[in-house]
N, C-alpha and C. Protein backbone atom coordinates (compact mmCIF):
# COMPACT_ATOMS: atom_id res chain seq x y z
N UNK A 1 -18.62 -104.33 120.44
CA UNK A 1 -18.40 -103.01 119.85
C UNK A 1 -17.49 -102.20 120.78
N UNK A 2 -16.78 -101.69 119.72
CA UNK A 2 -15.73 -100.84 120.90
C UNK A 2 -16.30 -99.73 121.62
N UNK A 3 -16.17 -98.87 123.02
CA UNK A 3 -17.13 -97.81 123.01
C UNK A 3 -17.10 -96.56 122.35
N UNK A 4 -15.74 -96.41 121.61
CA UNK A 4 -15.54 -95.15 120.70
C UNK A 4 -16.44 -95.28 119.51
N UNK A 5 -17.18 -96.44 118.91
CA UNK A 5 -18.15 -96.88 118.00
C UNK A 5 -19.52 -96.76 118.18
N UNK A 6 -19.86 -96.24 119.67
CA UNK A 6 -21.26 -95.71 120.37
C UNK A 6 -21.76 -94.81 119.54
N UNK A 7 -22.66 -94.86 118.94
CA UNK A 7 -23.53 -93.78 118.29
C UNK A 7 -23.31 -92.48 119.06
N UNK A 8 -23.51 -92.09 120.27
CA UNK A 8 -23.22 -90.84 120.74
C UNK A 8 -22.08 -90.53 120.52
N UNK A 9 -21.27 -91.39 121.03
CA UNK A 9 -19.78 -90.79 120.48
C UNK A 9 -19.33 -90.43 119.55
N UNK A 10 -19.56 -91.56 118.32
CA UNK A 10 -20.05 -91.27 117.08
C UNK A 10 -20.16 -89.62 116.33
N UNK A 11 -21.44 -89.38 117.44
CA UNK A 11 -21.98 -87.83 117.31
C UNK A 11 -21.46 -86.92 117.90
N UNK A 12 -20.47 -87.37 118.63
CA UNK A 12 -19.57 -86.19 119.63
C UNK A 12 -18.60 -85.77 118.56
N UNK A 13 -18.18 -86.72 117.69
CA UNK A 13 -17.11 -86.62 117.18
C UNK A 13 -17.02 -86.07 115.79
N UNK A 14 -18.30 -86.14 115.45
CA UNK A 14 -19.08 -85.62 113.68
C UNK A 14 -19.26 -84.15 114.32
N UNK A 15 -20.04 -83.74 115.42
CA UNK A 15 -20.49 -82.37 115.96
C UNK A 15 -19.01 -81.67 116.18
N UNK A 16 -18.16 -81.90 116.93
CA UNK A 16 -16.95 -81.29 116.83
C UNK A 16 -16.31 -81.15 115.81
N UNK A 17 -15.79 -82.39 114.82
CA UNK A 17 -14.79 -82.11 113.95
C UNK A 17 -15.32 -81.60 112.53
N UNK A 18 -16.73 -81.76 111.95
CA UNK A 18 -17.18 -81.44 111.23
C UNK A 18 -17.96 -80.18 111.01
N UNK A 19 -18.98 -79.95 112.31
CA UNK A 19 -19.55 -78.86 113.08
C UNK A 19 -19.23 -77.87 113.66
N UNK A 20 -18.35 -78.19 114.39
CA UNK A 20 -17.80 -77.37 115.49
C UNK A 20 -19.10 -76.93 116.37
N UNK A 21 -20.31 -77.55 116.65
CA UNK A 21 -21.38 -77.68 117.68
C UNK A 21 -20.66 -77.74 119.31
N UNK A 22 -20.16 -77.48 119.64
CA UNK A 22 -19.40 -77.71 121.28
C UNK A 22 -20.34 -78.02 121.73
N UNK A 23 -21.69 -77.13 121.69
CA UNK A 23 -23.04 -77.37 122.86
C UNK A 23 -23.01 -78.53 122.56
N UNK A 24 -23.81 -78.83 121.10
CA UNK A 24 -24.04 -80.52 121.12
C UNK A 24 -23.48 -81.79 121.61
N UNK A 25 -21.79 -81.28 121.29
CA UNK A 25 -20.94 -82.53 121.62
C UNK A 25 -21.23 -82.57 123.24
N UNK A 26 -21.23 -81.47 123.76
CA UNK A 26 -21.57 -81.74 125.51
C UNK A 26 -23.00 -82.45 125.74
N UNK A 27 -23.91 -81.93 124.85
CA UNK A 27 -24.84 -82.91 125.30
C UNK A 27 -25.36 -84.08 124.83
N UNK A 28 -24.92 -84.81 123.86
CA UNK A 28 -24.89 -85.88 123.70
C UNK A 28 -23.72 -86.57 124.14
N UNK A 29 -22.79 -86.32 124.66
CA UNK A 29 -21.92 -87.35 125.54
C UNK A 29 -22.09 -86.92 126.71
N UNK A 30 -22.45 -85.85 127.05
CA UNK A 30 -23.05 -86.38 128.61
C UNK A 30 -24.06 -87.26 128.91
N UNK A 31 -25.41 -87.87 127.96
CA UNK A 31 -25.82 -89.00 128.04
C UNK A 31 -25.26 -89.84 127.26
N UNK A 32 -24.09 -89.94 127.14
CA UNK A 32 -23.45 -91.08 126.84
C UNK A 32 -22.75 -91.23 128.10
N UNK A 33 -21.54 -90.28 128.94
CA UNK A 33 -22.08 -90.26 130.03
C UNK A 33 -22.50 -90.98 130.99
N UNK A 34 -23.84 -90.83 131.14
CA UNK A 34 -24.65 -90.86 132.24
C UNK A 34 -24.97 -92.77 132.23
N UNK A 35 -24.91 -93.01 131.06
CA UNK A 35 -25.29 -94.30 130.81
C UNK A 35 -24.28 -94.90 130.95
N UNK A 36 -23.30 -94.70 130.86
CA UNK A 36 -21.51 -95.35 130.79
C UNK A 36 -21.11 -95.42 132.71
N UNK A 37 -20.74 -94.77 132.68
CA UNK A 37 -20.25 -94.01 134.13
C UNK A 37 -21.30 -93.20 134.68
N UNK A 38 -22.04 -92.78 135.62
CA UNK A 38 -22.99 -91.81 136.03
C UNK A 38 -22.22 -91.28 137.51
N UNK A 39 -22.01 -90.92 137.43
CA UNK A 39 -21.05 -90.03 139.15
C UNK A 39 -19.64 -90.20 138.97
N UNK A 40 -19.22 -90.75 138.21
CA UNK A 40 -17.78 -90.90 138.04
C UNK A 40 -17.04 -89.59 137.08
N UNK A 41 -16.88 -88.79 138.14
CA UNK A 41 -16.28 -87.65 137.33
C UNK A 41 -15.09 -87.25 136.66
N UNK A 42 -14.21 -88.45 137.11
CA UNK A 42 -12.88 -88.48 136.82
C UNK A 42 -12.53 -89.54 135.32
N UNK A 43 -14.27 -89.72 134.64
CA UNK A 43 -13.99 -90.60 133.62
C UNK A 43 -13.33 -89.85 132.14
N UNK A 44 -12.89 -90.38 131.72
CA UNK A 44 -12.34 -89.72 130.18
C UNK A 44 -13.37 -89.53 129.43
N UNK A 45 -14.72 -89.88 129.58
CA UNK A 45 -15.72 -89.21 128.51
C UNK A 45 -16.23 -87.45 129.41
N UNK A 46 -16.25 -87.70 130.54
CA UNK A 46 -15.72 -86.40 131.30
C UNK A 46 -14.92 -85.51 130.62
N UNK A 47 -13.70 -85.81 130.60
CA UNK A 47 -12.37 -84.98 130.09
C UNK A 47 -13.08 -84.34 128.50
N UNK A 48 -13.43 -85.45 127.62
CA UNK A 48 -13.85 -85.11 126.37
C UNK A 48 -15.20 -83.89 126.60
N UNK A 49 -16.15 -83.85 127.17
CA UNK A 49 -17.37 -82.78 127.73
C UNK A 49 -16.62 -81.80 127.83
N UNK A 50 -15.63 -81.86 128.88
CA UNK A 50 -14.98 -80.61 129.21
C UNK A 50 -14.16 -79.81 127.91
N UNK A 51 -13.42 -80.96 127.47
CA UNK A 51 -13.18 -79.85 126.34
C UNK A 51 -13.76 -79.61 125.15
N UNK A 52 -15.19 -80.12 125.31
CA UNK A 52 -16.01 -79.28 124.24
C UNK A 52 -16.50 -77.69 125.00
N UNK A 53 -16.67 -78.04 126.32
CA UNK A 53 -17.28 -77.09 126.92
C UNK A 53 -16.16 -76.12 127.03
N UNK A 54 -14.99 -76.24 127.06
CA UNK A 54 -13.93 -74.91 126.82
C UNK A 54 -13.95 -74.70 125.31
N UNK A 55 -14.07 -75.23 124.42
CA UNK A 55 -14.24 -75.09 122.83
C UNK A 55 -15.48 -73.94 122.67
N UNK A 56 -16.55 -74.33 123.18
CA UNK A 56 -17.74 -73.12 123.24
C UNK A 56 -17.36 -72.17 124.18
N UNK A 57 -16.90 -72.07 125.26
CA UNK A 57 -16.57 -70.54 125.80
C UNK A 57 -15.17 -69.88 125.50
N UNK A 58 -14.43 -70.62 124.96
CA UNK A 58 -13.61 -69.89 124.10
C UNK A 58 -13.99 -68.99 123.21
N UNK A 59 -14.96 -69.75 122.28
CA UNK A 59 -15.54 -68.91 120.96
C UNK A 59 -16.43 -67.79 121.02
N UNK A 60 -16.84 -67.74 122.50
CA UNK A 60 -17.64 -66.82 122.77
C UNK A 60 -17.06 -65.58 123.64
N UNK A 61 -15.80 -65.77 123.69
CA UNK A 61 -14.23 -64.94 124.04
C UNK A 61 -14.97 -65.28 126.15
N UNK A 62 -14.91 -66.22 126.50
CA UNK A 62 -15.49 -66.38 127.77
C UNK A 62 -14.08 -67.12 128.25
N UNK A 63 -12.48 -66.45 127.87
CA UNK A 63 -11.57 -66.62 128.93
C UNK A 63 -11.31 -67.70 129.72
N UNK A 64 -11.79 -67.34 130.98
CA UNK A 64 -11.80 -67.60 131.76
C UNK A 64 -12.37 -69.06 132.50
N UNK A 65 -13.47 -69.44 131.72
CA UNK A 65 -14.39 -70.40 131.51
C UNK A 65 -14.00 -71.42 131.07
N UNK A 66 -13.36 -71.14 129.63
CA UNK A 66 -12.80 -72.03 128.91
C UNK A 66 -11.34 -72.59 129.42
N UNK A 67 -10.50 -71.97 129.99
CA UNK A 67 -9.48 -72.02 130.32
C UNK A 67 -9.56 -73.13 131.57
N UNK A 68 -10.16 -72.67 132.35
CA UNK A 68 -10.50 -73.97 133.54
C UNK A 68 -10.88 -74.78 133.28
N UNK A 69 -12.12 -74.90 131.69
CA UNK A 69 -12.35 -76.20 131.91
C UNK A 69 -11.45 -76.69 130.67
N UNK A 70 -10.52 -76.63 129.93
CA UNK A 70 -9.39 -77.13 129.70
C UNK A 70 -8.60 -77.43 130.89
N UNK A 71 -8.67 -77.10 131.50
CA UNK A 71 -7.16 -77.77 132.64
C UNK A 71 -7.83 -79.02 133.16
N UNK A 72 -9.20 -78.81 133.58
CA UNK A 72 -9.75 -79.58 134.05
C UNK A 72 -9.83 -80.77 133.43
N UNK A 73 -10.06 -80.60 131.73
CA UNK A 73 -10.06 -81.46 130.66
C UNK A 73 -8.96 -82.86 130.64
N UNK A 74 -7.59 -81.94 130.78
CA UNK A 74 -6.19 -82.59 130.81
C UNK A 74 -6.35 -83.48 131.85
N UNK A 75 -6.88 -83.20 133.13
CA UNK A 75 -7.18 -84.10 134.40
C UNK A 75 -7.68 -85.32 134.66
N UNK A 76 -8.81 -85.17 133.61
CA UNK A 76 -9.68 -86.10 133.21
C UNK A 76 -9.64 -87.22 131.91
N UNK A 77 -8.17 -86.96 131.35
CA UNK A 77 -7.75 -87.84 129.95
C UNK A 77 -6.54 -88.52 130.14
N UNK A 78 -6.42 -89.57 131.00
CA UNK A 78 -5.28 -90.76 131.62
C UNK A 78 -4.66 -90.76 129.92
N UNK A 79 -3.47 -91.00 130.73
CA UNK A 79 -2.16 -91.86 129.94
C UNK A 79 -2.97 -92.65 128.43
N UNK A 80 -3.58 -93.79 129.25
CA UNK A 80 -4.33 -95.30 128.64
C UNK A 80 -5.49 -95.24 129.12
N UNK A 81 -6.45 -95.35 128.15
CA UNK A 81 -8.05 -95.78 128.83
C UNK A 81 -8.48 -96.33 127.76
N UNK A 82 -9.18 -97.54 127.35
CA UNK A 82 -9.92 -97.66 126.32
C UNK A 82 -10.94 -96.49 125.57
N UNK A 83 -11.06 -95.29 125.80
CA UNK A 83 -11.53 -94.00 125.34
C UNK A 83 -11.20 -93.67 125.05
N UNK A 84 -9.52 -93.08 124.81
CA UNK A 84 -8.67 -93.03 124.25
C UNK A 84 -7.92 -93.87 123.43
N UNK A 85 -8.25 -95.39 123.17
CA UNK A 85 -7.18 -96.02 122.23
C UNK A 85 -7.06 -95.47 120.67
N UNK A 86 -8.56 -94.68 120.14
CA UNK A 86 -8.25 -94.91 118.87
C UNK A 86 -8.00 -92.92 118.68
N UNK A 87 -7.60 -92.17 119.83
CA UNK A 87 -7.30 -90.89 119.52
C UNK A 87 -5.56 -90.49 119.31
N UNK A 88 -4.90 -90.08 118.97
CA UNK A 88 -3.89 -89.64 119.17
C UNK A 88 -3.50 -88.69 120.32
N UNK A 89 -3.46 -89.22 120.96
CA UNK A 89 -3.42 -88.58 122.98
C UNK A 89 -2.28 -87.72 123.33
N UNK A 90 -1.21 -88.12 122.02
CA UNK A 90 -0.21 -86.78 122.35
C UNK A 90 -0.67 -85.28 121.50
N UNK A 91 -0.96 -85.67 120.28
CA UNK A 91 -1.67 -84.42 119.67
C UNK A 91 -2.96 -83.58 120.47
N UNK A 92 -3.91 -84.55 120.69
CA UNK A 92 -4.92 -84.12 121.83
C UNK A 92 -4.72 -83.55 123.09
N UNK A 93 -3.44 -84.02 123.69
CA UNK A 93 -2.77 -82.91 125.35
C UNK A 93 -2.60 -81.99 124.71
N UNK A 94 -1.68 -81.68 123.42
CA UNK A 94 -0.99 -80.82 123.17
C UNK A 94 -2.07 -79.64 122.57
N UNK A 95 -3.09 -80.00 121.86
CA UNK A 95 -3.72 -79.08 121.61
C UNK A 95 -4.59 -78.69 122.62
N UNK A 96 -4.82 -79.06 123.48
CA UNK A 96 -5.42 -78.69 124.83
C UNK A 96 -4.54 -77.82 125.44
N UNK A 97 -3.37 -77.78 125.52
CA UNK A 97 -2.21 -77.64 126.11
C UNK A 97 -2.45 -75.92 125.17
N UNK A 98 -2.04 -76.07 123.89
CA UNK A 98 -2.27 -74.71 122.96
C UNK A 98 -3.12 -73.67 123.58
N UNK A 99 -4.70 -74.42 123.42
CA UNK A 99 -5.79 -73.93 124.06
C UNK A 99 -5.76 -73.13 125.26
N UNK A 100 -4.85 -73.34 126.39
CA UNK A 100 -4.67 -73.41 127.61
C UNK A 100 -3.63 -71.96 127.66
N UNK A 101 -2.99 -71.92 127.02
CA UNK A 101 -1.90 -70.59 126.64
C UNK A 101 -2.86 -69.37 125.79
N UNK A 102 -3.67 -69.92 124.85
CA UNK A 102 -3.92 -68.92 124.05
C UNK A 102 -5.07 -68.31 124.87
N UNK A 103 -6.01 -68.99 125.88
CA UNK A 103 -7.09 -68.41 126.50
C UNK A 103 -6.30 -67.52 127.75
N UNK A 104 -5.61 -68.14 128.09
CA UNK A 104 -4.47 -67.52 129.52
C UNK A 104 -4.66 -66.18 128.78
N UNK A 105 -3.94 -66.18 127.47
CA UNK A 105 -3.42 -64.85 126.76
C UNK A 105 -4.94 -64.13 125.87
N UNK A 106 -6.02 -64.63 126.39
CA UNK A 106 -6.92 -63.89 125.57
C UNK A 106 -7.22 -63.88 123.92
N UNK A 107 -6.52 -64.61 123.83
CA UNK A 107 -6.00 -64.53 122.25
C UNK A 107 -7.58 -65.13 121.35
N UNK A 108 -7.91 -65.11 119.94
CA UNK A 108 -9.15 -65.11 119.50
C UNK A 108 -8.82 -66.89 119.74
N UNK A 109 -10.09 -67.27 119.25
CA UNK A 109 -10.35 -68.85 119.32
C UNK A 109 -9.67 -69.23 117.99
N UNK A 110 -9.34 -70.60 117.81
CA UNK A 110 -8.72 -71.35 117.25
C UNK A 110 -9.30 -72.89 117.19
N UNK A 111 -9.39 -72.97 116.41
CA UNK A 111 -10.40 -74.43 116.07
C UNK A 111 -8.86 -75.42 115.86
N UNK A 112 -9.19 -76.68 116.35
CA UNK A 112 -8.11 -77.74 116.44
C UNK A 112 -9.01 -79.16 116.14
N UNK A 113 -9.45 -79.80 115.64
CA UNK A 113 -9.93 -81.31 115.67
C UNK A 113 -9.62 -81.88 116.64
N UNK A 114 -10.61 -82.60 116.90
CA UNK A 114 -9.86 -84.26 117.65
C UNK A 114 -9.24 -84.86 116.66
N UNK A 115 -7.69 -85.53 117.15
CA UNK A 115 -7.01 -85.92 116.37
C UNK A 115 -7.31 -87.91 116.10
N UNK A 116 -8.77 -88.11 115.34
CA UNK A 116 -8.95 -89.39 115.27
C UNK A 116 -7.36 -90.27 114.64
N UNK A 117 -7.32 -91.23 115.00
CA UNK A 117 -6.34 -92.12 114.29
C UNK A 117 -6.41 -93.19 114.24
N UNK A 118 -7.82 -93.42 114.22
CA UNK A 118 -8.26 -94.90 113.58
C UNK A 118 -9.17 -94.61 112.34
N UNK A 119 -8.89 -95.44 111.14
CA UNK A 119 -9.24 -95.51 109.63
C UNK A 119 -10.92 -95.65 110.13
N UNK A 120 -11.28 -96.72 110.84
CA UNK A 120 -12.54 -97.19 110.77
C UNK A 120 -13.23 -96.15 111.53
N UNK A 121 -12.93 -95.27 112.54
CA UNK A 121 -13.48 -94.11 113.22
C UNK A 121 -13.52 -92.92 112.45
N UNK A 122 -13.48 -92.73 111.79
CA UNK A 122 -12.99 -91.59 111.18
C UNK A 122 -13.87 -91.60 109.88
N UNK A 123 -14.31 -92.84 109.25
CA UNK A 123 -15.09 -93.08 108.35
C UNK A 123 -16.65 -93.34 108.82
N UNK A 124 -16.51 -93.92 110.34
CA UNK A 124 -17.77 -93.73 110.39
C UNK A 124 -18.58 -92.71 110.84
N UNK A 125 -17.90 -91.37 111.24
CA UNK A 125 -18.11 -90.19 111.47
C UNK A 125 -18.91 -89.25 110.32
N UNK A 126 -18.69 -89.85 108.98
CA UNK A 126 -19.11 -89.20 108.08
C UNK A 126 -20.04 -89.76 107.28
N UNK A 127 -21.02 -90.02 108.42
CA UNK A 127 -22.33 -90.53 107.91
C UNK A 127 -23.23 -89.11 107.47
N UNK A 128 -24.17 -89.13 107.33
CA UNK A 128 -25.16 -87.86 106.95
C UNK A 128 -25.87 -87.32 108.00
N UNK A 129 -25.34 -86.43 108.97
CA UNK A 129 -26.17 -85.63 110.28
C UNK A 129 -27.05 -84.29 109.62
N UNK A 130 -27.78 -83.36 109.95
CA UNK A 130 -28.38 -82.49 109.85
C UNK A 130 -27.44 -81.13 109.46
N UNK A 131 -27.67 -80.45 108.40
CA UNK A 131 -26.32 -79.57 108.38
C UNK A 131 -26.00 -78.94 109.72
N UNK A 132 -24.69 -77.61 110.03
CA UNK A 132 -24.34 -77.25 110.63
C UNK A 132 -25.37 -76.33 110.86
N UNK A 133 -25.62 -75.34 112.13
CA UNK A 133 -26.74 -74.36 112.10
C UNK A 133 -25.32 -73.02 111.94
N UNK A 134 -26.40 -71.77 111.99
CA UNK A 134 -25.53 -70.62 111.63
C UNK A 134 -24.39 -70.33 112.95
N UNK A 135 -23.86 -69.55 112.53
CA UNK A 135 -22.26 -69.51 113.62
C UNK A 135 -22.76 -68.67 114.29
N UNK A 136 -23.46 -67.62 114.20
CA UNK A 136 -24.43 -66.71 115.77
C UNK A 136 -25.27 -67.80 116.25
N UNK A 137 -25.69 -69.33 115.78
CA UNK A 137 -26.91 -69.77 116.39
C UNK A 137 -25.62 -70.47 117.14
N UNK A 138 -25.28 -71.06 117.08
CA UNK A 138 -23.72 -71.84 117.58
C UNK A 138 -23.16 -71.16 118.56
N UNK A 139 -22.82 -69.88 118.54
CA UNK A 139 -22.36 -68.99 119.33
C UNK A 139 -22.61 -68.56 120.66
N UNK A 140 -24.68 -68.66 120.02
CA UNK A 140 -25.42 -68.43 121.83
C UNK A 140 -26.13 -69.30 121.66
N UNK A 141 -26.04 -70.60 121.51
CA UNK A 141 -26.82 -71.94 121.34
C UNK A 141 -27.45 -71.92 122.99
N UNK A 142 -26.94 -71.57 123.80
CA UNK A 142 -27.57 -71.77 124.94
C UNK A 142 -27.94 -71.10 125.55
N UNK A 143 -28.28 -69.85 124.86
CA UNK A 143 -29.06 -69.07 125.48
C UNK A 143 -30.59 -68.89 124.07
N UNK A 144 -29.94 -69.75 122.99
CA UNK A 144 -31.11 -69.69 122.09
C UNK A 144 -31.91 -71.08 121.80
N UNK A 145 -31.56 -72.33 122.42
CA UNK A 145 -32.19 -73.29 122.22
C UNK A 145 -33.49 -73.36 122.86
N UNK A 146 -34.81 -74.34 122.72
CA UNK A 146 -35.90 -74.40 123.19
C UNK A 146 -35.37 -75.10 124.79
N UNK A 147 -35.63 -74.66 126.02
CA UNK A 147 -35.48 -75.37 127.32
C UNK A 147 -37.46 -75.57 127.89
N UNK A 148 -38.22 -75.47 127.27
CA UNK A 148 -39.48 -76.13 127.58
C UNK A 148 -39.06 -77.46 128.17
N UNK A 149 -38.81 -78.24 128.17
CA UNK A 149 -38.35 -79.57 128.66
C UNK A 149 -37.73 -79.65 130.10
N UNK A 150 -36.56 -78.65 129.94
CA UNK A 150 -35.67 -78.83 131.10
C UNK A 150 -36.31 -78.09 131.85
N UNK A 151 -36.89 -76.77 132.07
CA UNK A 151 -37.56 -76.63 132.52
C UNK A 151 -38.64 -77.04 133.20
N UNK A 152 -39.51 -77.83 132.48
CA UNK A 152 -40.59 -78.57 133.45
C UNK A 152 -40.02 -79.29 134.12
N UNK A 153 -39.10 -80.25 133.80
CA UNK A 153 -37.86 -81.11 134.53
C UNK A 153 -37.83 -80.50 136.05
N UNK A 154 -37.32 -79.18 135.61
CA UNK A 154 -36.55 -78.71 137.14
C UNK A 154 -37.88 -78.26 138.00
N UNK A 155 -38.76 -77.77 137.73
CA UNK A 155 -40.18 -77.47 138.01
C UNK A 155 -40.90 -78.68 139.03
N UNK A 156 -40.74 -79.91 137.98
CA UNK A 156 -41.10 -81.24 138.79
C UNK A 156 -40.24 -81.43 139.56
N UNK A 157 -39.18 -81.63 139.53
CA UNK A 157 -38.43 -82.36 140.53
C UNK A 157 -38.40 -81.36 142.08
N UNK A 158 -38.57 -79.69 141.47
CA UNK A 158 -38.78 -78.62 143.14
C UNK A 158 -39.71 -78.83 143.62
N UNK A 159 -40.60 -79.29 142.80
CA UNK A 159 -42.54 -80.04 143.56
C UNK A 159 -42.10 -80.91 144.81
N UNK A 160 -41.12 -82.11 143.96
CA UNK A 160 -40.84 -83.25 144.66
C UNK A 160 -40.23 -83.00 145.92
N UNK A 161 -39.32 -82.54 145.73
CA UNK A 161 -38.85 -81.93 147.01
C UNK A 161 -39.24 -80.84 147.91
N UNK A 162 -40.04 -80.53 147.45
CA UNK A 162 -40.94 -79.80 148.63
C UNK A 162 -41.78 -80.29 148.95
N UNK A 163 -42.31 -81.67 148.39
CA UNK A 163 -43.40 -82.18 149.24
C UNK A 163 -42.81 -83.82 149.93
N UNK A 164 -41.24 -84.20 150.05
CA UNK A 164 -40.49 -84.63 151.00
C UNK A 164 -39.88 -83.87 152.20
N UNK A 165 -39.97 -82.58 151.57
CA UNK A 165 -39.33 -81.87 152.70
C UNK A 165 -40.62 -81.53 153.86
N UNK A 166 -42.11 -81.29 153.17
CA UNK A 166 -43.22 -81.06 153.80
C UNK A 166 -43.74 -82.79 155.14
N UNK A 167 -43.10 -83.07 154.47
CA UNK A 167 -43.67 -84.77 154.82
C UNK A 167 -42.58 -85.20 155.76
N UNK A 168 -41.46 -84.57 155.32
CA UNK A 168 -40.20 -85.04 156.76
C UNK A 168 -41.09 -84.36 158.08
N UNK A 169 -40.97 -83.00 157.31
CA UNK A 169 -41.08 -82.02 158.72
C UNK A 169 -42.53 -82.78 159.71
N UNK A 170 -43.27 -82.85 158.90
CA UNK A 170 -44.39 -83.62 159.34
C UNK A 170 -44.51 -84.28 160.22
N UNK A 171 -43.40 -85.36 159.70
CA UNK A 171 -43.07 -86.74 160.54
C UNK A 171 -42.21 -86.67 161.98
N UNK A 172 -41.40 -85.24 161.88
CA UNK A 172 -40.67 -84.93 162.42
C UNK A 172 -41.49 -84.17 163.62
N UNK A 173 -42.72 -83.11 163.19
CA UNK A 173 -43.64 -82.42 164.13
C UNK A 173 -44.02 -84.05 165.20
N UNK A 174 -44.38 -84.68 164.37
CA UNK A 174 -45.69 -85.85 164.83
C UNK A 174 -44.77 -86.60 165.74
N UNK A 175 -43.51 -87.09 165.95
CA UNK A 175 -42.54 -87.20 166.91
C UNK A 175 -42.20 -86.71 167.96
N UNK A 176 -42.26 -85.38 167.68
CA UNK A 176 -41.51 -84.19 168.79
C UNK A 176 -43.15 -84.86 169.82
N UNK A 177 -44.52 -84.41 168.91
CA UNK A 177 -45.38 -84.54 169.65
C UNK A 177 -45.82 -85.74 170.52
N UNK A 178 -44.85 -87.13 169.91
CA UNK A 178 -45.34 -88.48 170.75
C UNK A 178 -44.56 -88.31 171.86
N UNK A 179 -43.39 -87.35 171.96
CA UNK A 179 -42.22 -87.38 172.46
C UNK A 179 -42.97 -87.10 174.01
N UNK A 180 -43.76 -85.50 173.59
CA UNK A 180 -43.71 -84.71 175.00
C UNK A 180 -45.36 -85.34 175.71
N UNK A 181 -46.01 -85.87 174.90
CA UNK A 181 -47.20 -86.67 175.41
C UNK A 181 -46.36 -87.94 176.53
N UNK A 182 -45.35 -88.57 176.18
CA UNK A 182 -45.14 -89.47 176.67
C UNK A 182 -44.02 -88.86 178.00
């Protein structure tokens, strides 16, 4: 399977061009992502995050936000990558490129597609997802979604590390102390 045929991607690509969800498309290809590449920041499913993530702070007139992470976007979308074979990569700079002038200039948001250009991608995008939600829920999706989850997430993992950091120091007291006994 090609990886532009990944169900997440899949969903990156139905949430943007059909949706216009930006949040979503960022977070379902960032675990696409994470599973693909995980620290590799310079990957082209990178580049694609980023410019969903300038697509949502554009629309939310956030300038500045959006604008960087368009440039950043362009950085992250090589010449040739198999992630790019089935997009049209000159239409896609270029509307990034648009993006990149009109946020410079403040100007209102402007919706552009990914420019698919494969028959078989493009059809399988238009399977049956959940409708679109309302354009104010879209708007502050992230300041209105449920984070119960991520939250406990970050909750557990400050436990964790405070009770490595309790247990270094520990190990570290119990040293100093074999140190000056000896």
């Amino acid at each position: 399977m090609h990886p532009l045929f990944h169900p997440l991607f899949l969903q990156y690509i139905h949430y943007y061009n059909l949706h216009q969800d930006f949040f979503e498309c960022h977070e379902v290809l960032e675990e696409y992502w994470k599973d693909v590449a995980p620290k590799e920041r310079d990957h082209p499913l990178v580049g694609y995050i980023l410019l969903a993530t300038g697509m949502y702070h554009w629309r939310r007139k956030n300038y500045r936000g959006a604008n960087r992470s368009f440039k950043k976007a362009l950085s992250r979308l090589p010449k040739e990558h198999l992630f790019l074979e089935y997009m049209d990569q000159v239409t896609l700079k270029q509307n990034i490129l648009v993006a990149l002038r009109h946020t410079e200039n403040e100007n209102d948001f402007l919706f552009s597609p990914l420019p698919v250009k494969e028959p078989l991608l493009t059809s399988a995008i238009s399977y049956p997802m959940p409708p679109s939600q309302e354009e104010e829920y879209l708007l502050h999706k992230h300041l209105l979604r449920d984070r119960k989850d991520i939250v406990q997430q970050r909750e557990k993992a400050l436990k964790e590390n405070k009770k490595k950091r309790r247990k270094a120091k520990s190990n570290a007291d119990k040293k100093n102390n074999d140190t000056i006994k000896d």
